[in-house]
C-alpha atoms as a PDB file:
ATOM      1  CA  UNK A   1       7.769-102.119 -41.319  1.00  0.00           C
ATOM      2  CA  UNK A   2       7.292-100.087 -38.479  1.00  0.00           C
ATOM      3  CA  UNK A   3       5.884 -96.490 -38.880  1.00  0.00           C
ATOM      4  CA  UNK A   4       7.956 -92.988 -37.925  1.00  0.00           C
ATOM      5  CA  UNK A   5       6.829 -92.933 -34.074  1.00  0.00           C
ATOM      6  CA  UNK A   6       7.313 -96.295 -33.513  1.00  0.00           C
ATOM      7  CA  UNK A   7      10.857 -95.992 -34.225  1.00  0.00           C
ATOM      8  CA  UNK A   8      11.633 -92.686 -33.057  1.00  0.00           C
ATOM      9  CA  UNK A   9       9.878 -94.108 -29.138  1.00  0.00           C
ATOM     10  CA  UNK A  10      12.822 -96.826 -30.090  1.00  0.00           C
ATOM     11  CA  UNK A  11      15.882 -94.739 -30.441  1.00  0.00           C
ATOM     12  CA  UNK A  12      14.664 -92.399 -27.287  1.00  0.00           C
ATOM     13  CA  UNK A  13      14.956 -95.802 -25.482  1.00  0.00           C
ATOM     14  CA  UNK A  14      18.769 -95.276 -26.044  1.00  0.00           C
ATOM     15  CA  UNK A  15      18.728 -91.616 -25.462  1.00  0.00           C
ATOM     16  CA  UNK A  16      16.092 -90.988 -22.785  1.00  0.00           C
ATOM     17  CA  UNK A  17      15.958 -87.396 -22.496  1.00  0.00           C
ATOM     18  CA  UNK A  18      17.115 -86.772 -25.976  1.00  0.00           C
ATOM     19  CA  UNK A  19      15.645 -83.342 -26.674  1.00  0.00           C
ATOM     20  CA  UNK A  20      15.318 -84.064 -30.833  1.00  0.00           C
ATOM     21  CA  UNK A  21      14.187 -86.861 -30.384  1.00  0.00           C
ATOM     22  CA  UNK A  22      11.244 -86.080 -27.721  1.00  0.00           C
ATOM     23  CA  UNK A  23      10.449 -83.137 -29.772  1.00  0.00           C
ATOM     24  CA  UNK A  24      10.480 -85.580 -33.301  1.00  0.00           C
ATOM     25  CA  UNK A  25       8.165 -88.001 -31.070  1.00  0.00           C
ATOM     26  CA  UNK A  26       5.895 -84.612 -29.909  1.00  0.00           C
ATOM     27  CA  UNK A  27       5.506 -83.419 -33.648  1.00  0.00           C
ATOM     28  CA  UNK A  28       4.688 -87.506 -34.530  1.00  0.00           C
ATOM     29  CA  UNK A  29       1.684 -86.778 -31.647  1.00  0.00           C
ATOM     30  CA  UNK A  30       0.639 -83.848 -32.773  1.00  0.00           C
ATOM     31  CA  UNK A  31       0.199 -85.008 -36.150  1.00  0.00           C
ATOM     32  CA  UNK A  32      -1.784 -87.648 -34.993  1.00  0.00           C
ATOM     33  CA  UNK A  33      -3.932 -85.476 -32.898  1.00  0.00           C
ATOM     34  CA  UNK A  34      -3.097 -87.150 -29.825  1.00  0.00           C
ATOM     35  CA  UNK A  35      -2.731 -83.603 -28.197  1.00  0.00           C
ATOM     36  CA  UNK A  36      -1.972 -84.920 -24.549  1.00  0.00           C
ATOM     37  CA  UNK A  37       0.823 -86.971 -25.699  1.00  0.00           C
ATOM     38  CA  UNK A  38       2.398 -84.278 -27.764  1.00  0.00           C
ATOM     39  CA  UNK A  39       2.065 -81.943 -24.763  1.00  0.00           C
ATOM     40  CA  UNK A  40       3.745 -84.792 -22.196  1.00  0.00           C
ATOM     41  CA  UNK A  41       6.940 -84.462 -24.633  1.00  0.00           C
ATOM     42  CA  UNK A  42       6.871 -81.090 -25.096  1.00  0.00           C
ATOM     43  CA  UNK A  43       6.730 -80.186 -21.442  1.00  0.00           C
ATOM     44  CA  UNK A  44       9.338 -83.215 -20.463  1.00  0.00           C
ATOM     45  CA  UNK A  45      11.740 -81.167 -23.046  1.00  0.00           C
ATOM     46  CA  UNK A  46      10.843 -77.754 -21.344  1.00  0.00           C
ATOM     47  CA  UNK A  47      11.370 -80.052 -17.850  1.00  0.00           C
ATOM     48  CA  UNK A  48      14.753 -81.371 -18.402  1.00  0.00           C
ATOM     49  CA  UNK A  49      16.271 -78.952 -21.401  1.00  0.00           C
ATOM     50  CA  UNK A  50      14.793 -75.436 -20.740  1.00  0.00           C
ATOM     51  CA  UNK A  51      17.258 -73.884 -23.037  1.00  0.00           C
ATOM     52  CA  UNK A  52      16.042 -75.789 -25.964  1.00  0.00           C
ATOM     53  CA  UNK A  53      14.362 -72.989 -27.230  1.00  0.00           C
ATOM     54  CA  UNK A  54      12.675 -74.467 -29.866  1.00  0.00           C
ATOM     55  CA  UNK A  55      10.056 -76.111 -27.905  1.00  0.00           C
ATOM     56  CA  UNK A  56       8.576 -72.627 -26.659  1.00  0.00           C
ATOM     57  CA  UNK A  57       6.698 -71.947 -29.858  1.00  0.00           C
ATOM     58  CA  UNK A  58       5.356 -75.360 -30.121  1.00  0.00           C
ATOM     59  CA  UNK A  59       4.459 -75.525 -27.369  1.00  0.00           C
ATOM     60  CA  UNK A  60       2.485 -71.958 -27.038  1.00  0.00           C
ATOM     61  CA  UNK A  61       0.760 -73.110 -30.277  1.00  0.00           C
ATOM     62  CA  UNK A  62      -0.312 -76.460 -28.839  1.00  0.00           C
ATOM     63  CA  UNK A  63      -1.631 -74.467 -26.057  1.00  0.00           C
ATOM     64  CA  UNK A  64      -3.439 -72.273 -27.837  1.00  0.00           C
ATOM     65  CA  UNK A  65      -4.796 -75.138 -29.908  1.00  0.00           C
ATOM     66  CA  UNK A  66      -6.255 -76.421 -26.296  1.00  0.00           C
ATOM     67  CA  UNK A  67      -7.388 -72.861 -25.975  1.00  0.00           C
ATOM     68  CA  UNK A  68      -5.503 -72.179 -22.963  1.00  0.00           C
ATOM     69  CA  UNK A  69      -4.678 -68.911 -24.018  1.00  0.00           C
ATOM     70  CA  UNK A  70      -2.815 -68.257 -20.726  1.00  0.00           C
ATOM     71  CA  UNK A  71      -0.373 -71.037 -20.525  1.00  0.00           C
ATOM     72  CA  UNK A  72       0.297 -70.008 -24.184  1.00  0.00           C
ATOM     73  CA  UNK A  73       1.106 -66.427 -23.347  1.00  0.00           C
ATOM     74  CA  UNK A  74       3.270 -67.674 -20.965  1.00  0.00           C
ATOM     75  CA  UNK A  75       4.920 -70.232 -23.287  1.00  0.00           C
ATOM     76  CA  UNK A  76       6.154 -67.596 -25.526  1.00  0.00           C
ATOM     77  CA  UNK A  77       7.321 -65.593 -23.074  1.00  0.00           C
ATOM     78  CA  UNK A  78       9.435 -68.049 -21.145  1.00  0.00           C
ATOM     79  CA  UNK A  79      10.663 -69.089 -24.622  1.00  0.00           C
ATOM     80  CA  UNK A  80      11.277 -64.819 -25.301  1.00  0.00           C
ATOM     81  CA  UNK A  81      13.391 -64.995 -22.236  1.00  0.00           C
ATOM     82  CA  UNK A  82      15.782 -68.200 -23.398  1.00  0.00           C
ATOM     83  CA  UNK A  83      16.115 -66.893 -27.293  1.00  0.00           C
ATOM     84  CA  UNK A  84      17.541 -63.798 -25.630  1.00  0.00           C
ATOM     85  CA  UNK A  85      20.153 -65.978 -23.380  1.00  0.00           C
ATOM     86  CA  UNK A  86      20.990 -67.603 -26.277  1.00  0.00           C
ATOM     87  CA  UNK A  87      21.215 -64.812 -28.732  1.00  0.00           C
ATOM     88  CA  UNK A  88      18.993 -66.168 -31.411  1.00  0.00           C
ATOM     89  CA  UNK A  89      17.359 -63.551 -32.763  1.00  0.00           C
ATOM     90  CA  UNK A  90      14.709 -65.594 -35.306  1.00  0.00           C
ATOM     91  CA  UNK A  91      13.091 -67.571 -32.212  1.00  0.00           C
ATOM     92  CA  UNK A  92      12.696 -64.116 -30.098  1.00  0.00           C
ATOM     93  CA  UNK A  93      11.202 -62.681 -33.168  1.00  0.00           C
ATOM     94  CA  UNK A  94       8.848 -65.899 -33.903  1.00  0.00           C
ATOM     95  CA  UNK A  95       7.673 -66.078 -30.237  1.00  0.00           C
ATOM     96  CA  UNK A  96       6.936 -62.341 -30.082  1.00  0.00           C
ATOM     97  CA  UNK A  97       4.895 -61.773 -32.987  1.00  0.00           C
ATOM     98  CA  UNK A  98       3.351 -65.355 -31.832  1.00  0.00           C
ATOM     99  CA  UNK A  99       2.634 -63.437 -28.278  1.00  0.00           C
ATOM    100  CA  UNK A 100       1.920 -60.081 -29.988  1.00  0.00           C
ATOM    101  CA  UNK A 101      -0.967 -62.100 -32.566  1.00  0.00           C
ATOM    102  CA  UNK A 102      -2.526 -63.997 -29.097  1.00  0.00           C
ATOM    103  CA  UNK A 103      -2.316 -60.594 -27.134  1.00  0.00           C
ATOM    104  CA  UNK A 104      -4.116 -59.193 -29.790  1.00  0.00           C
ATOM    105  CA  UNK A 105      -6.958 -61.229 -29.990  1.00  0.00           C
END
């Protein structure tokens, strides 16, 4: 039987620049550890589906996990900027108090 990442890699054969999926398949890395890979999905989503605003937090915490503290800050506030285009409210609160606790430190 083949394992989770193995089959999402699969289905994003059929649906190359399916956001989900790429950011299933970045999670799968970043479970793993494989912090490069997870960060090649999560910037290809940021790359080809900037208003996919889920990606922003992830992606600041991955960064800050790398401790680049700068790309992080800047992260969150790119993904600040495309919660407020879309009018979700949760994700501009998450990714502030995310920037506020890094800002802080």
């Amino acid at each position: 039987m083949t394992n989770r990442l193995d089959q999402l890699l699969q289905m994003l054969n059929e649906s190359k620049n399916d956001s989900f999926l790429l950011f299933a398949i970045a999670k799968e890395y970043e479970k793993r550890r494989d912090f490069p890979k997870a960060l090649e999905y999560y910037l290809k989503i940021r790359r080809t589906d900037p208003a996919y605003v889920g990606v922003y937090y992830h992606l600041g915490k991955l960064y800050e996990e790398l401790g680049q503290t700068e790309k992080a800050i800047e992260a969150y506030r790119a993904g600040i900027q495309q919660a407020t285009t879309a009018g979700d409210q949760h994700a501009k609160s998450e990714l502030a108090s995310a920037l506020m606790e890094l800002e802080d430190d």
